[in-house]
N, C-alpha and C. Protein backbone atom coordinates (compact mmCIF):
# COMPACT_ATOMS: atom_id res chain seq x y z
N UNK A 1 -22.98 0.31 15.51
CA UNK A 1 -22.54 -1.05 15.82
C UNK A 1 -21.73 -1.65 14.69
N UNK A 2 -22.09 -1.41 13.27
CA UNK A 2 -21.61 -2.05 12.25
C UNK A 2 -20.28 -1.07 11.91
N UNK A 3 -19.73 -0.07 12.31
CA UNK A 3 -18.36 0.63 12.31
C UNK A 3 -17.92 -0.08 13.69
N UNK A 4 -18.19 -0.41 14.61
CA UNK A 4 -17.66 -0.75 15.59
C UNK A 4 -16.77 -1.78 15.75
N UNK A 5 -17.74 -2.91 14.83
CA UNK A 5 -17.74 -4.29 14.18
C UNK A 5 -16.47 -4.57 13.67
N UNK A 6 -16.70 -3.44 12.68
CA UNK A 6 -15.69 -3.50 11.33
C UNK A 6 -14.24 -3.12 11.55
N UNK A 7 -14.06 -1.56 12.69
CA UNK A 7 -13.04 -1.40 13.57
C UNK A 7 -11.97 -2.75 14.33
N UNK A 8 -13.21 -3.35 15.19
CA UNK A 8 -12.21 -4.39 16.11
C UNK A 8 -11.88 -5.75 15.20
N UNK A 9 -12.79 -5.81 13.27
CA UNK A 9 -12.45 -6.47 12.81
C UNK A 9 -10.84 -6.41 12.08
N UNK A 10 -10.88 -5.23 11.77
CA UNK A 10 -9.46 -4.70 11.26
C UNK A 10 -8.48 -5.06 12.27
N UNK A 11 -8.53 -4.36 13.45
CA UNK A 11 -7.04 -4.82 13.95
C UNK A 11 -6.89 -6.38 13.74
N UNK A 12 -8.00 -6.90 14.02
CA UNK A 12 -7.52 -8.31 13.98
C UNK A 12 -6.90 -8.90 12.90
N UNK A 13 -6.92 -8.15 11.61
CA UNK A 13 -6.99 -8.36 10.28
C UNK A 13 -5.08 -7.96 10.33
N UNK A 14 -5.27 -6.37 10.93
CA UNK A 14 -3.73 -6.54 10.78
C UNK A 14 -2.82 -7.16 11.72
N UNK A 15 -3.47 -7.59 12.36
CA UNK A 15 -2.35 -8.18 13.65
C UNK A 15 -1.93 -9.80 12.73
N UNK A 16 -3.15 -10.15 12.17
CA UNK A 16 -2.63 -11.43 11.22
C UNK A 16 -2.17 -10.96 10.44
N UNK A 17 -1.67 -9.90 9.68
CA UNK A 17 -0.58 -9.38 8.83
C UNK A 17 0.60 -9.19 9.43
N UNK A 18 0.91 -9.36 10.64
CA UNK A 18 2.26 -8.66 11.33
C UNK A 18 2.14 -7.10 11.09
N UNK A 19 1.24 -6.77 10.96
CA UNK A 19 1.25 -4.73 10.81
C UNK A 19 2.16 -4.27 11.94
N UNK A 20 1.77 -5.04 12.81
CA UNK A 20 1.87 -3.81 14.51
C UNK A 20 3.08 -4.67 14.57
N UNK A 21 3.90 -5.54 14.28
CA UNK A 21 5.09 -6.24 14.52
C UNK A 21 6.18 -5.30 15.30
N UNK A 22 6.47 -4.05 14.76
CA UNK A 22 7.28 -3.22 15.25
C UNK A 22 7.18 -1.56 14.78
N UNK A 23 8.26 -0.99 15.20
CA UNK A 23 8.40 0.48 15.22
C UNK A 23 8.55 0.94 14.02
N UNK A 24 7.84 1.77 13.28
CA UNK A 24 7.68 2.46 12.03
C UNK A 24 8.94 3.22 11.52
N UNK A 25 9.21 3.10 10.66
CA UNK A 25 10.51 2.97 10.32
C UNK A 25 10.56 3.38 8.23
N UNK A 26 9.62 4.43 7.89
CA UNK A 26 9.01 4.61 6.63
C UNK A 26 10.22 5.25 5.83
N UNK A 27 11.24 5.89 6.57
CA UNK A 27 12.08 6.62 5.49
C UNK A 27 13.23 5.36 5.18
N UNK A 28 13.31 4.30 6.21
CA UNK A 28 14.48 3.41 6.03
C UNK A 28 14.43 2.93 4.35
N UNK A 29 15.50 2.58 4.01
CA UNK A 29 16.09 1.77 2.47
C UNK A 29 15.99 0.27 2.75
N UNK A 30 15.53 -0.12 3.92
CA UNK A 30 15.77 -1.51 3.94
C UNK A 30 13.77 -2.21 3.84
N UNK A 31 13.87 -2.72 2.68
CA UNK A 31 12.37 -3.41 2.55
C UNK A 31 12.09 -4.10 3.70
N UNK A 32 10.66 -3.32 4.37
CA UNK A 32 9.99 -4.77 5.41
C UNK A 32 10.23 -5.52 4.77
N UNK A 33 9.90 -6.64 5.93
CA UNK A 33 9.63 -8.08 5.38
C UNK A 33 8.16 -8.24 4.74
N UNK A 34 8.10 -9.00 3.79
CA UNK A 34 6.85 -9.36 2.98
C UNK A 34 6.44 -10.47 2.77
N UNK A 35 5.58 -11.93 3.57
CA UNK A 35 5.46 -12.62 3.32
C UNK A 35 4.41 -13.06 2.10
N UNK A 36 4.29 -13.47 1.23
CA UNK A 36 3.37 -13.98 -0.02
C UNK A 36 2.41 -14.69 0.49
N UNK A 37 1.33 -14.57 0.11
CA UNK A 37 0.42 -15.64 0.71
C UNK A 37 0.20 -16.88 0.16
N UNK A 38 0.38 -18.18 1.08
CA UNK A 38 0.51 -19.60 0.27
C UNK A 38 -0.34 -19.59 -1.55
N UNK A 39 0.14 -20.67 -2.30
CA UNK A 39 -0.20 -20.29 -3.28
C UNK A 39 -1.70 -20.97 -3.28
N UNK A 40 -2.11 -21.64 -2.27
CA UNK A 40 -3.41 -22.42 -2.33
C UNK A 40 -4.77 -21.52 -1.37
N UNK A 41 -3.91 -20.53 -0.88
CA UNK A 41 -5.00 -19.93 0.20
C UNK A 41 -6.26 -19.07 -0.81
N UNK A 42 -7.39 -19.21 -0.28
CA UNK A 42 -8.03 -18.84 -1.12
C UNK A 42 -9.36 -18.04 0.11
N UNK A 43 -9.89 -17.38 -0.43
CA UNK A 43 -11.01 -16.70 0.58
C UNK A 43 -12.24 -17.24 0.77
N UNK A 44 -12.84 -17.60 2.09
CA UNK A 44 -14.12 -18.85 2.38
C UNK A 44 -15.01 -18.52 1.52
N UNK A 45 -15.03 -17.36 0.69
CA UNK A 45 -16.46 -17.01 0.39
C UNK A 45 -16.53 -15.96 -0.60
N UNK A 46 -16.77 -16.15 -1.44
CA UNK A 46 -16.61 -15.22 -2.77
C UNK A 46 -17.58 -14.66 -3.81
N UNK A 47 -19.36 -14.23 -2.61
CA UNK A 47 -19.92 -13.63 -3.12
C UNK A 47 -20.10 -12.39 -3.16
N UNK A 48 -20.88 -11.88 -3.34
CA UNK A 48 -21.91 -10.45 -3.62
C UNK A 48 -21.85 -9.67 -2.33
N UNK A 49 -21.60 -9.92 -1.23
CA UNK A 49 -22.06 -9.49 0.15
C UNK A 49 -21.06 -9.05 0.80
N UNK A 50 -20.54 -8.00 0.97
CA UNK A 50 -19.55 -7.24 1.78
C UNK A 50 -19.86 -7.64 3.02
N UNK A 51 -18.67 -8.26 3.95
CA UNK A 51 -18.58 -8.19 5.12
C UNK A 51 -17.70 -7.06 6.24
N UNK A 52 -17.48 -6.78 7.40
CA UNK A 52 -16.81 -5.76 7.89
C UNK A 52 -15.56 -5.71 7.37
N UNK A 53 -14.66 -7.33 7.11
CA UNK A 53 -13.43 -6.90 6.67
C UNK A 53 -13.11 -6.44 4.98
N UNK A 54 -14.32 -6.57 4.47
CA UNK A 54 -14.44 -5.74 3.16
C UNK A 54 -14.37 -4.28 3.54
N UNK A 55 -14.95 -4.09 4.38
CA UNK A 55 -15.35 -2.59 4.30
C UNK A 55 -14.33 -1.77 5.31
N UNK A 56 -13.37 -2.74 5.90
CA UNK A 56 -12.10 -1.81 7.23
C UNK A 56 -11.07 -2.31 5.66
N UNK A 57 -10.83 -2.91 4.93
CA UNK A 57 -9.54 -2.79 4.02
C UNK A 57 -9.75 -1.84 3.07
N UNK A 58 -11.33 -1.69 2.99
CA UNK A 58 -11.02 -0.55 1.55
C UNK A 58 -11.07 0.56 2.20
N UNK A 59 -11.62 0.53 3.01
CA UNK A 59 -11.35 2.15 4.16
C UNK A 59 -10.10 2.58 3.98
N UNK A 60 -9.14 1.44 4.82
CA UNK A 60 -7.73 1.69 4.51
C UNK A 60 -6.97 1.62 3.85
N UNK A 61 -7.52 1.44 2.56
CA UNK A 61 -6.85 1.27 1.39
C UNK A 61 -7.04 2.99 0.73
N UNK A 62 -8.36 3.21 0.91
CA UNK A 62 -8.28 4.62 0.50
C UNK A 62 -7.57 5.81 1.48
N UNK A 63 -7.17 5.77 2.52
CA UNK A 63 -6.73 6.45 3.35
C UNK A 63 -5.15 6.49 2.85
N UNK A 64 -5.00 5.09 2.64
CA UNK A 64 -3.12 4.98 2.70
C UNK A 64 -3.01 6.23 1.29
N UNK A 65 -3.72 5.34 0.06
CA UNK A 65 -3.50 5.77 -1.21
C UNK A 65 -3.67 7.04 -1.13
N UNK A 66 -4.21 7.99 -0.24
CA UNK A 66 -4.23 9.01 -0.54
C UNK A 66 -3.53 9.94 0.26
N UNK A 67 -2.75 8.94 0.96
CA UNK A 67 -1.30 10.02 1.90
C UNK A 67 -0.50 10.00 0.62
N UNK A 68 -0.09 8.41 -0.38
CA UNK A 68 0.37 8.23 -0.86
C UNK A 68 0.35 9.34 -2.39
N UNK A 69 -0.10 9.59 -2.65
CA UNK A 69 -0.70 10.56 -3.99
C UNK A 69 0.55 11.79 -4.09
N UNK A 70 0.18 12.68 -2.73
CA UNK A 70 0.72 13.61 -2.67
C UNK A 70 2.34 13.52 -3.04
N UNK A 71 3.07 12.30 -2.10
CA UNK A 71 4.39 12.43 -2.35
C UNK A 71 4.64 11.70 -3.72
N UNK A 72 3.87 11.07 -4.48
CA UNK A 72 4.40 11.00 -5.77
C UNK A 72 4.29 12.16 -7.12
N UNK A 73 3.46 13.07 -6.63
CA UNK A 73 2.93 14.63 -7.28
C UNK A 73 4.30 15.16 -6.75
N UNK A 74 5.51 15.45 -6.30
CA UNK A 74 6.40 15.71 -5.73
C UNK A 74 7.53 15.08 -6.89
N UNK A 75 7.43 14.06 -7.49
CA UNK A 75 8.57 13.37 -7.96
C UNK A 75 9.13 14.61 -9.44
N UNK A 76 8.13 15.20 -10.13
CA UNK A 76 8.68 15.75 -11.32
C UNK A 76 9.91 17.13 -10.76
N UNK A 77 8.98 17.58 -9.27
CA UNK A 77 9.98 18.89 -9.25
C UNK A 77 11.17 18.40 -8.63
N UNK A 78 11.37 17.48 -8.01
CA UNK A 78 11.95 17.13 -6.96
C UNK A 78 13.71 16.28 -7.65
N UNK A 79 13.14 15.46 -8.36
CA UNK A 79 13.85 14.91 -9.57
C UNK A 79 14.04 15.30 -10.76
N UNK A 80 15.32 14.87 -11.41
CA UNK A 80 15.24 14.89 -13.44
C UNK A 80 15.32 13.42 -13.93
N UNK A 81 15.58 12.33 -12.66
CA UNK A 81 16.38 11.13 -13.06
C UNK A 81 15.26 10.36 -13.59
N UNK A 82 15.45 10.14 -15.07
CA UNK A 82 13.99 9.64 -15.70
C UNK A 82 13.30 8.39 -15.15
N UNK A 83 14.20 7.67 -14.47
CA UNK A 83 14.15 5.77 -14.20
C UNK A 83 13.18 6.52 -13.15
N UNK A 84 13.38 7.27 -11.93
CA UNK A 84 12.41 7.70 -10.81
C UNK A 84 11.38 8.76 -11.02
N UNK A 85 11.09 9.20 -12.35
CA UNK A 85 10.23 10.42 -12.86
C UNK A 85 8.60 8.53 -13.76
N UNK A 86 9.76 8.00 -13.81
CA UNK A 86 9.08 6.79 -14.84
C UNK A 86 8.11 5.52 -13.63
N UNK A 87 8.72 5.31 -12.32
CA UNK A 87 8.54 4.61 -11.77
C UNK A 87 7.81 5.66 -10.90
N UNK A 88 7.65 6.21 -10.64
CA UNK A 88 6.85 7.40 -9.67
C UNK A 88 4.90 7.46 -11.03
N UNK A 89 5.43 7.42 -11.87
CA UNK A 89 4.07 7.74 -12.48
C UNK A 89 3.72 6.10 -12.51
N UNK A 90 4.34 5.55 -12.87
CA UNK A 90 3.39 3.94 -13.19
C UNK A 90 2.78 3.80 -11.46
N UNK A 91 3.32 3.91 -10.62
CA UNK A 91 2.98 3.81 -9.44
C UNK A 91 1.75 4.00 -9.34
N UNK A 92 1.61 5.64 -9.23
CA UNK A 92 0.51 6.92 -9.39
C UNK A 92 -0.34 6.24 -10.07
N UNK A 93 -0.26 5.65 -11.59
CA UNK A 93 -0.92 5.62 -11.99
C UNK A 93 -2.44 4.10 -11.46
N UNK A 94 -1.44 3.22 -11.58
CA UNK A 94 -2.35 2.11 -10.49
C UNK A 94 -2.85 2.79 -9.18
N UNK A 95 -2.46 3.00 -8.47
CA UNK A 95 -2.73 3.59 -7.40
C UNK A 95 -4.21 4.32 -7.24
N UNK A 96 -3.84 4.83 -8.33
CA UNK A 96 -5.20 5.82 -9.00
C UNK A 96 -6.24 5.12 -8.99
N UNK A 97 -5.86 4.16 -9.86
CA UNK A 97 -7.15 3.46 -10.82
C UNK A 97 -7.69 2.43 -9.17
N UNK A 98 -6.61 1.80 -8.20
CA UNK A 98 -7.50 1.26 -7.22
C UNK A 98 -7.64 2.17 -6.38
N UNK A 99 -7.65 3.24 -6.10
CA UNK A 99 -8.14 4.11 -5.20
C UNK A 99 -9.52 4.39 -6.01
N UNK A 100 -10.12 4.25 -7.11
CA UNK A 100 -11.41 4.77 -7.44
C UNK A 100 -12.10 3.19 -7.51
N UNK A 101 -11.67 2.38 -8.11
CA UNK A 101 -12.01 1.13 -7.22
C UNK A 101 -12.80 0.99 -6.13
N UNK A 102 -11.72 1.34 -5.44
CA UNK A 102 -12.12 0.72 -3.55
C UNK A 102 -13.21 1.86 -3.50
N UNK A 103 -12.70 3.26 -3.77
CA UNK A 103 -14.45 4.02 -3.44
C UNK A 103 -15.69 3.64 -4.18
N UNK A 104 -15.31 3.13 -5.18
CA UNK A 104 -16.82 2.52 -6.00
C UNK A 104 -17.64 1.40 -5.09
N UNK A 105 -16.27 0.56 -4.69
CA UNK A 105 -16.99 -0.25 -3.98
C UNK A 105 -17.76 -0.48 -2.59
N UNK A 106 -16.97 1.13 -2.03
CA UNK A 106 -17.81 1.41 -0.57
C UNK A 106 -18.70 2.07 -0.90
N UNK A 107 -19.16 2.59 -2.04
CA UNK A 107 -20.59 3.64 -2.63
C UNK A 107 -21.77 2.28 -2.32
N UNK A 108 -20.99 1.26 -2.91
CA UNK A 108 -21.90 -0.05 -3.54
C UNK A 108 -22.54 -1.05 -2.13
N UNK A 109 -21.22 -0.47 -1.42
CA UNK A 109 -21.58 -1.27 0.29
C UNK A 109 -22.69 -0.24 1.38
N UNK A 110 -22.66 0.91 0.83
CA UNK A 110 -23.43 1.73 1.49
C UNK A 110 -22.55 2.27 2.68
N UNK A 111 -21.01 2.12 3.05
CA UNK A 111 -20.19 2.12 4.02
C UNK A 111 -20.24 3.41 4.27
N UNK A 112 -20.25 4.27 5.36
CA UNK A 112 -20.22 5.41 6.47
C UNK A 112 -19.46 6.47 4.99
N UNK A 113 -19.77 7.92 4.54
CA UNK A 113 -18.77 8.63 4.08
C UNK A 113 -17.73 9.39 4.60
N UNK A 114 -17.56 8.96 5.76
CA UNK A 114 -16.91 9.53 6.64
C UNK A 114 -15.84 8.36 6.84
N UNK A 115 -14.35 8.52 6.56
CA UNK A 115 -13.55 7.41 6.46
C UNK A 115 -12.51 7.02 8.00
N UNK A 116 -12.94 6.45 8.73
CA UNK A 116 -12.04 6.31 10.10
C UNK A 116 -11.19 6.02 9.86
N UNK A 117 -10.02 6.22 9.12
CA UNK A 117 -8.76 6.43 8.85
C UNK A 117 -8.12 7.59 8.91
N UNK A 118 -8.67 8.58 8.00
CA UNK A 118 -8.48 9.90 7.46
C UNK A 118 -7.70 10.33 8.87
N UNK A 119 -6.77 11.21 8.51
CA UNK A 119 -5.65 11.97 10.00
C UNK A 119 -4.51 10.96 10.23
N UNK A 120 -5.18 9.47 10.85
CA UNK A 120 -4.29 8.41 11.26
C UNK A 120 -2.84 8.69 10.41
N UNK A 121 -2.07 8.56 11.52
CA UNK A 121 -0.70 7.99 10.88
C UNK A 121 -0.33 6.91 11.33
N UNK A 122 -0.30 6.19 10.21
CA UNK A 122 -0.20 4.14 10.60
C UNK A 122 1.15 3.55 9.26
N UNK A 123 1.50 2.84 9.40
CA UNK A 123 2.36 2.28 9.21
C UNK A 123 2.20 1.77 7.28
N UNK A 124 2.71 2.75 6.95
CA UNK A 124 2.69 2.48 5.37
C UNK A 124 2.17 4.39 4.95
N UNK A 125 1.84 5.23 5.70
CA UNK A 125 1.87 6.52 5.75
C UNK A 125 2.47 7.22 5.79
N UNK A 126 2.86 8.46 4.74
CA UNK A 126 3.82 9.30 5.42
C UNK A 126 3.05 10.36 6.09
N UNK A 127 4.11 10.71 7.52
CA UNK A 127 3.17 12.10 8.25
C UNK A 127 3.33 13.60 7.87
N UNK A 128 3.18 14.42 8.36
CA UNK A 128 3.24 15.89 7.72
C UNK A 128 4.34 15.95 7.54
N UNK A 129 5.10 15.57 8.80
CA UNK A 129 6.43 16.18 9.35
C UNK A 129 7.54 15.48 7.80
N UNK A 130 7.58 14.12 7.79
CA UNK A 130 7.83 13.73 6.64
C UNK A 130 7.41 14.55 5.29
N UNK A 131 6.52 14.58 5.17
CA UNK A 131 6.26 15.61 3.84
C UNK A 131 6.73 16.95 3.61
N UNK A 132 7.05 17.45 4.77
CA UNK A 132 7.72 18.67 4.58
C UNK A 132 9.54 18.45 4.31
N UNK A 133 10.01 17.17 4.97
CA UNK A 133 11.30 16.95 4.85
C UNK A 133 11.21 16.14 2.76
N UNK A 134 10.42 15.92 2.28
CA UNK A 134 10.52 15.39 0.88
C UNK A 134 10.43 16.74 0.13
N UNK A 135 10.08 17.73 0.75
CA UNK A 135 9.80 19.35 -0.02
C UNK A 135 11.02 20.08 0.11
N UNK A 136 11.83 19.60 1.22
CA UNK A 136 13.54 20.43 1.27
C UNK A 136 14.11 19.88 0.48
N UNK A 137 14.29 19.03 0.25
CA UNK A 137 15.24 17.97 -0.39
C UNK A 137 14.90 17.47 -1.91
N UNK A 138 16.06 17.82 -2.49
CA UNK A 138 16.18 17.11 -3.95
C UNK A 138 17.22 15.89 -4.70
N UNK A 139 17.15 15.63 -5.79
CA UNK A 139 18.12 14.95 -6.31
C UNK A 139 18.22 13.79 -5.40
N UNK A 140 19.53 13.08 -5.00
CA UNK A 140 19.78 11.82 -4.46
C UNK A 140 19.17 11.91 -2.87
N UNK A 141 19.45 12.70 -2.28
CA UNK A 141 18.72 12.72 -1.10
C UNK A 141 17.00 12.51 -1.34
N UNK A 142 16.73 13.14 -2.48
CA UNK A 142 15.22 13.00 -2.02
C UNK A 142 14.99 11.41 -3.07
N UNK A 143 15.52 10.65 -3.62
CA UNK A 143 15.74 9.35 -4.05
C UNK A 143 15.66 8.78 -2.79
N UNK A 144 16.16 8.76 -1.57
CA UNK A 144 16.25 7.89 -0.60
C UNK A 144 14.91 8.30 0.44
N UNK A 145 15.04 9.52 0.52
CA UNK A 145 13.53 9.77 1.32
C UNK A 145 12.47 8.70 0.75
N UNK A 146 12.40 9.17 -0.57
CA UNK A 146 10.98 8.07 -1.68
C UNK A 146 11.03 7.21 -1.56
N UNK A 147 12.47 6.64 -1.59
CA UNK A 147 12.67 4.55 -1.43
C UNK A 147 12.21 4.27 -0.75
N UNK A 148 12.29 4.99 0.77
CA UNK A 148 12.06 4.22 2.36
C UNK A 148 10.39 4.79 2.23
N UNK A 149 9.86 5.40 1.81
CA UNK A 149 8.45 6.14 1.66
C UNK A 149 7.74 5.16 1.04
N UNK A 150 7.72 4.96 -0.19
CA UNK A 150 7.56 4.16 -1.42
C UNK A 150 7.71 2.68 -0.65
N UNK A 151 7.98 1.91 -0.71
CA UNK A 151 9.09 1.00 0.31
C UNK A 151 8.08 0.50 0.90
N UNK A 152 7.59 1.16 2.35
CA UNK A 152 6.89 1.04 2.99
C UNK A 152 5.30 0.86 3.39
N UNK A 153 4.82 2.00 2.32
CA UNK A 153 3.63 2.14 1.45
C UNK A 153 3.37 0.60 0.77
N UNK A 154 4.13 0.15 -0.14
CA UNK A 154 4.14 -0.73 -0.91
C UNK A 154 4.16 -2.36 0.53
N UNK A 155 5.15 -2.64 0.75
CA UNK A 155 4.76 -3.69 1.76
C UNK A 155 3.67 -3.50 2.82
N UNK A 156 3.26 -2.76 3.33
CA UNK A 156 2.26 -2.31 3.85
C UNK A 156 0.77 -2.80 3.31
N UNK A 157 0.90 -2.23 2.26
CA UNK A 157 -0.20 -2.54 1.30
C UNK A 157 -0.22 -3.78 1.02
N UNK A 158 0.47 -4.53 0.70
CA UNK A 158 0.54 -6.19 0.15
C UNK A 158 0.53 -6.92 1.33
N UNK A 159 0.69 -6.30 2.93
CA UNK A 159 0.35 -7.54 3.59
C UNK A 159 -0.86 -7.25 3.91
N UNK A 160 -1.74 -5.87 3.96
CA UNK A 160 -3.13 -6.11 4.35
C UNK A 160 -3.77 -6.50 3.49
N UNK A 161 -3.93 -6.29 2.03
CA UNK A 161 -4.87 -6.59 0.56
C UNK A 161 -4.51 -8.39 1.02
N UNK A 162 -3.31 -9.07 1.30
CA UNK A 162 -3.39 -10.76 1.49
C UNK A 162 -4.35 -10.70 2.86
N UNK A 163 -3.85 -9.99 3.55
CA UNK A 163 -5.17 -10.29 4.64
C UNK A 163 -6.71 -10.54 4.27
N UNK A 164 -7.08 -9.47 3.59
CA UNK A 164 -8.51 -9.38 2.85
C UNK A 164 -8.29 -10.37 1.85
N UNK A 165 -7.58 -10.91 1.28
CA UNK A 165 -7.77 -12.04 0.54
C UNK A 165 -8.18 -13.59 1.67
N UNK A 166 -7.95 -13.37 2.60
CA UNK A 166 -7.80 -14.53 3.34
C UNK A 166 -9.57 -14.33 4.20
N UNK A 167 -9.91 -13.33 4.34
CA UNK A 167 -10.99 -12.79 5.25
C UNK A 167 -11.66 -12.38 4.52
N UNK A 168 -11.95 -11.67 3.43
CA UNK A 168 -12.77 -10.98 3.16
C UNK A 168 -13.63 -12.04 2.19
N UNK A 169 -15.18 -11.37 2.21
CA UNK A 169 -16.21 -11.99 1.10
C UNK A 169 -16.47 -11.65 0.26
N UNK A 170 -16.71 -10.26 -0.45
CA UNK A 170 -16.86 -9.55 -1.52
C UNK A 170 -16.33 -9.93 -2.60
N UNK A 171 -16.59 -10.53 -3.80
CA UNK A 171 -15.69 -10.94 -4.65
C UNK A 171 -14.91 -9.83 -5.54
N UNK A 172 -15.91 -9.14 -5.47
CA UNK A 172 -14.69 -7.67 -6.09
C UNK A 172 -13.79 -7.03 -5.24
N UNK A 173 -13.64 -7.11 -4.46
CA UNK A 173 -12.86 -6.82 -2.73
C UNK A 173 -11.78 -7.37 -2.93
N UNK A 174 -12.35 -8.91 -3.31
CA UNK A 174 -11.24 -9.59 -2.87
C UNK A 174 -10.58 -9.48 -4.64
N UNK A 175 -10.66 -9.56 -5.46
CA UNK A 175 -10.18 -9.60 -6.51
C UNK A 175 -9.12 -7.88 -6.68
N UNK A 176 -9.67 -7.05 -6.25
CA UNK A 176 -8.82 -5.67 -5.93
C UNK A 176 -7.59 -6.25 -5.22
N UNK A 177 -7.80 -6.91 -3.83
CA UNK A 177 -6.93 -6.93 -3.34
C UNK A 177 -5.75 -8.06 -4.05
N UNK A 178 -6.55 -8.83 -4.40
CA UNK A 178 -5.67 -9.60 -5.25
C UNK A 178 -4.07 -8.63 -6.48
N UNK A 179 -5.16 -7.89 -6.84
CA UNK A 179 -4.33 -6.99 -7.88
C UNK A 179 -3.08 -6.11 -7.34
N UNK A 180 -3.84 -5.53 -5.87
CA UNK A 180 -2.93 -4.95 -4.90
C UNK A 180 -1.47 -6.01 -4.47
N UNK A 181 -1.65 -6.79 -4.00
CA UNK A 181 -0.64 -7.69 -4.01
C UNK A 181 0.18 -8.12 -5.20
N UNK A 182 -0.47 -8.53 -6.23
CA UNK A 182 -0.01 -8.84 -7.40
C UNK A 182 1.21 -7.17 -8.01
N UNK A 183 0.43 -6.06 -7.78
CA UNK A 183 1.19 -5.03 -8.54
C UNK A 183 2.45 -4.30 -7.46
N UNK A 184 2.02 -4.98 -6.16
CA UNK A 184 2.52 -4.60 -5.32
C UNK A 184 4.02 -5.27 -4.78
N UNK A 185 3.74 -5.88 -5.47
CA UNK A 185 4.52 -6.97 -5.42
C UNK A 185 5.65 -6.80 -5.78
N UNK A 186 5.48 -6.60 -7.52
CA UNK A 186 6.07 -6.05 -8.51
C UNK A 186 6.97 -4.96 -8.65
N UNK A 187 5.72 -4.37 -7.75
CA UNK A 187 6.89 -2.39 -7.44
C UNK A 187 8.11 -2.67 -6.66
N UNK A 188 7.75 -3.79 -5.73
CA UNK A 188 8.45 -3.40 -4.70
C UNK A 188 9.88 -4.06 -5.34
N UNK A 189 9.93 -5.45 -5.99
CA UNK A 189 10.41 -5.84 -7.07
C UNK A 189 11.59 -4.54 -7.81
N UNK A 190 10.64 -4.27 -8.45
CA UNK A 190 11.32 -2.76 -9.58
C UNK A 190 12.29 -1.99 -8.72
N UNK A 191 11.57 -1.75 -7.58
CA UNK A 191 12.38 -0.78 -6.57
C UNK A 191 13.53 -0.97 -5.97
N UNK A 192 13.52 -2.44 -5.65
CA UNK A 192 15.02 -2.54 -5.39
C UNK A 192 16.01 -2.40 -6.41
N UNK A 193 15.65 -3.12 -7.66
CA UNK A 193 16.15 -2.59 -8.91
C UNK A 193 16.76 -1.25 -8.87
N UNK A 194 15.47 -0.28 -9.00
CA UNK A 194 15.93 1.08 -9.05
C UNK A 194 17.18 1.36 -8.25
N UNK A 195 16.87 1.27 -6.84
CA UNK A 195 17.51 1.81 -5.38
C UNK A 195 18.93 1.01 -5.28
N UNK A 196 19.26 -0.23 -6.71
CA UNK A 196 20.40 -0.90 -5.98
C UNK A 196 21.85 -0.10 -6.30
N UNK A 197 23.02 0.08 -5.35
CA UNK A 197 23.88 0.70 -5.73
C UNK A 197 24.72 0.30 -7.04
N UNK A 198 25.14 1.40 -7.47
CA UNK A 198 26.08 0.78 -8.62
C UNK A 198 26.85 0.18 -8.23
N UNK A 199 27.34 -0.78 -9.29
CA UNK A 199 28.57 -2.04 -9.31
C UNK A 199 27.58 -3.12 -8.40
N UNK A 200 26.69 -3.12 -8.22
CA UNK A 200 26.08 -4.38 -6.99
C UNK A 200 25.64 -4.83 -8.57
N UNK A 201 25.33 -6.57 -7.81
CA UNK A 201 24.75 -7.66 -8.72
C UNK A 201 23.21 -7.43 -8.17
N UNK A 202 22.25 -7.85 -9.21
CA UNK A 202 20.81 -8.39 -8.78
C UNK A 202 20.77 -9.77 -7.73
N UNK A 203 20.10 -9.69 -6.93
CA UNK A 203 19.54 -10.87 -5.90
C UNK A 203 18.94 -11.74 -7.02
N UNK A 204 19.93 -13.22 -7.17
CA UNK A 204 19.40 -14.22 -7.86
C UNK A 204 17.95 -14.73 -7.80
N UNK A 205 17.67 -15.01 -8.80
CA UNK A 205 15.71 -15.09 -8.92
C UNK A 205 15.06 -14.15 -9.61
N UNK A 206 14.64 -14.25 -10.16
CA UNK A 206 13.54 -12.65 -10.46
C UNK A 206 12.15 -13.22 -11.34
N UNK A 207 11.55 -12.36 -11.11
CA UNK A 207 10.01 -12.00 -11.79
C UNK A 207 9.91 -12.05 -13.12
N UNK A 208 9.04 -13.69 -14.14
CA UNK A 208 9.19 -13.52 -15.34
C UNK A 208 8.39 -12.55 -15.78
């Protein structure tokens, strides 16, 4: 009953993210849209006590992160271009550190070890078929595979972690997800950087 719970709590979780908005679209160069969450929104409840939508975001938080792993283990052979050998590991490397996170914290919730994600291909995932097309391909071609990969992963991630900021009770839950958004933010930030063509100007504004 309490996976059941937690299941029909998630979609609801991403449908208030716009997840299911439209057709998956992971190799594109063009960033989803990413809305920020107001700067006053804050989560009803910020104790000790995991509720279902604690326990369907870190589910899927460990599921994404770990489609995600593989294609950044890909960047050293794949590339020489240091700016994407440099931004591929800082990635990895957060990534890391909240992927052992979020499992600490489903050890701590007592949550199922069996992850109802695992297989899914959902929207911020790459699928096999994709992973085998990032293994043909090198140099600038495989720069654009990663962008739209990377890209996607990354907004993906920052609108469900604001979801669980808005829903969730766990205060370490919600403080992960906080970080998720916050670093996620950032990448996605860097990335256009990276990905912008030469001779283009930066999009006025930026990140102090």
């Amino acid at each position: 009953m309490r996976q059941a719970t937690a299941s029909t709590l998630l979609i609801g979780v991403l449908l208030v993210a716009g997840c299911g908005a439209g057709p998956r679209h992971a190799a594109s160069t063009t960033a989803p849209s990413v809305t920020a969450p107001p700067a006053t929104t804050t989560p009803t409840s910020t104790g000790t006590a995991f509720n279902p939508t604690d326990i369907a975001w870190l589910q899927l938080t460990v599921a994404m992160t770990e489609r995600l792993l593989p294609v950044l283990d890909l960047v050293p052979a794949r590339t020489t271009d240091p700016a994407w050998r440099q931004t591929a590991a800082q990635v990895a490397t957060a990534r890391r550190a909240d992927l052992d996170r979020a499992r600490r914290l489903l050890a701590d919730a007592a949550a199922p070890t069996t992850n109802p994600h695992e297989g899914h291909d959902m929207p911020g995932m790459v699928t096999p078929p994709e992973m085998t097309a990032l293994r043909a391909t090198s140099g600038q071609s495989f720069h654009r595979l990663l962008a739209g990969h990377l890209r996607a992963h990354l907004a993906q991630s920052v609108r469900i972690a604001t979801a669980e900021q808005q829903s969730g009770s766990q205060r370490e839950t919600i403080a992960l997800a906080a970080a998720v958004v916050r670093n996620g933010t950032a990448d996605l930030a860097g990335l256009d950087e990276l990905d912008r063509p030469p001779g283009t100007q930066p999009a006025t504004g930026h990140r102090e």
